[in-house]
Protein backbone atom coordinates (compact mmCIF):
# COMPACT_ATOMS: atom_id res chain seq x y z
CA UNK A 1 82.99 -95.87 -35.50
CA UNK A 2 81.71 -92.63 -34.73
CA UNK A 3 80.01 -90.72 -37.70
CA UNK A 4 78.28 -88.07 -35.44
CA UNK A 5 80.46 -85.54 -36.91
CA UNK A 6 79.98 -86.42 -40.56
CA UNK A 7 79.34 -83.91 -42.80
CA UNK A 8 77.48 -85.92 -45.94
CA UNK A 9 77.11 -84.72 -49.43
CA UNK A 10 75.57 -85.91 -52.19
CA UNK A 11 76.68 -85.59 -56.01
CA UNK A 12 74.85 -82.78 -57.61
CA UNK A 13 74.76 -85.32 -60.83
CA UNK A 14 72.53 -87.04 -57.99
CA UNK A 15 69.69 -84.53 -58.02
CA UNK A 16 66.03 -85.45 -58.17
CA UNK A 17 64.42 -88.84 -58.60
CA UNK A 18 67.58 -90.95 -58.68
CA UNK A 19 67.16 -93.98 -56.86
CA UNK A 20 70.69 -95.16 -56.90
CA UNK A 21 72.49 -92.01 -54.79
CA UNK A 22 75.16 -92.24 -52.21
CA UNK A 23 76.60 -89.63 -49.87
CA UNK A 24 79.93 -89.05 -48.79
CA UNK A 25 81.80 -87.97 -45.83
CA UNK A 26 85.02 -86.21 -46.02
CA UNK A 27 85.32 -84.15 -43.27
CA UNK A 28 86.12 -86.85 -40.71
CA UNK A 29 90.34 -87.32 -39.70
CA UNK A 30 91.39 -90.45 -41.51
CA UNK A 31 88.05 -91.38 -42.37
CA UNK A 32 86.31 -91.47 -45.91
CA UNK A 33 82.57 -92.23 -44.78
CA UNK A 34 79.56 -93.49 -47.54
CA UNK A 35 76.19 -93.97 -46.86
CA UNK A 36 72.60 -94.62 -49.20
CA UNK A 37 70.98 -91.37 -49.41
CA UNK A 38 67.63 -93.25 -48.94
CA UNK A 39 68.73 -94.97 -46.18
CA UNK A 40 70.68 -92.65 -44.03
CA UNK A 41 70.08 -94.27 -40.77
CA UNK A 42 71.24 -97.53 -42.19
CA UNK A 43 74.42 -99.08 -42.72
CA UNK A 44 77.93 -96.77 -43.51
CA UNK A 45 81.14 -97.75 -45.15
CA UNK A 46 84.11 -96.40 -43.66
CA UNK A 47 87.52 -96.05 -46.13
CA UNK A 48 90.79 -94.74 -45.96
CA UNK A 49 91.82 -91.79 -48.11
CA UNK A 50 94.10 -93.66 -49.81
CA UNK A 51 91.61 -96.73 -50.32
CA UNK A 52 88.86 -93.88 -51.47
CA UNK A 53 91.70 -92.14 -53.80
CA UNK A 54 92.14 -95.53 -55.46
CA UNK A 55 88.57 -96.43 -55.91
CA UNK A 56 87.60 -93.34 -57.28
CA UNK A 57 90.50 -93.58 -59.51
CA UNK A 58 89.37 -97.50 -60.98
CA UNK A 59 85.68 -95.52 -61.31
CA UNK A 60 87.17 -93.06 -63.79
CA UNK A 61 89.59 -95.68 -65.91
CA UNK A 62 86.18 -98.13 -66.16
CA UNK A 63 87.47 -100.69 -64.31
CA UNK A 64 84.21 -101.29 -62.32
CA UNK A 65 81.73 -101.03 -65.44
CA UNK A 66 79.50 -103.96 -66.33
């Protein structure tokens, strides 16, 4: 896949020494796009919105805490 293109942001709540930040693409047609802020060069995930939508959503209700 192509991520030329991608336009990648990073949370503000991600600002300064973090070491556990991710970017994310969402300016790419049909394409959700993360990627390791400290490794930019290195792998991406690619998602659909929908997939993304519902992720995001199971982050919010807990369902991937530890």
């Amino acid at each position: 896949m192509d991520l030329t293109l991608a336009e990648w942001h990073k949370s503000s709540r991600s600002q300064g020494t973090s070491a556990n930040c991710v970017e994310v693409a969402r300016n790419l047609p049909g394409v959700i796009a993360v990627r390791d802020s400290k490794d930019p060069d290195g792998p991406k995930l690619a998602f659909s919105p929908s997939a993304w939508s519902r992720f995001i959503t199971g982050l919010k209700n807990g369902d991937y805490d530890i």
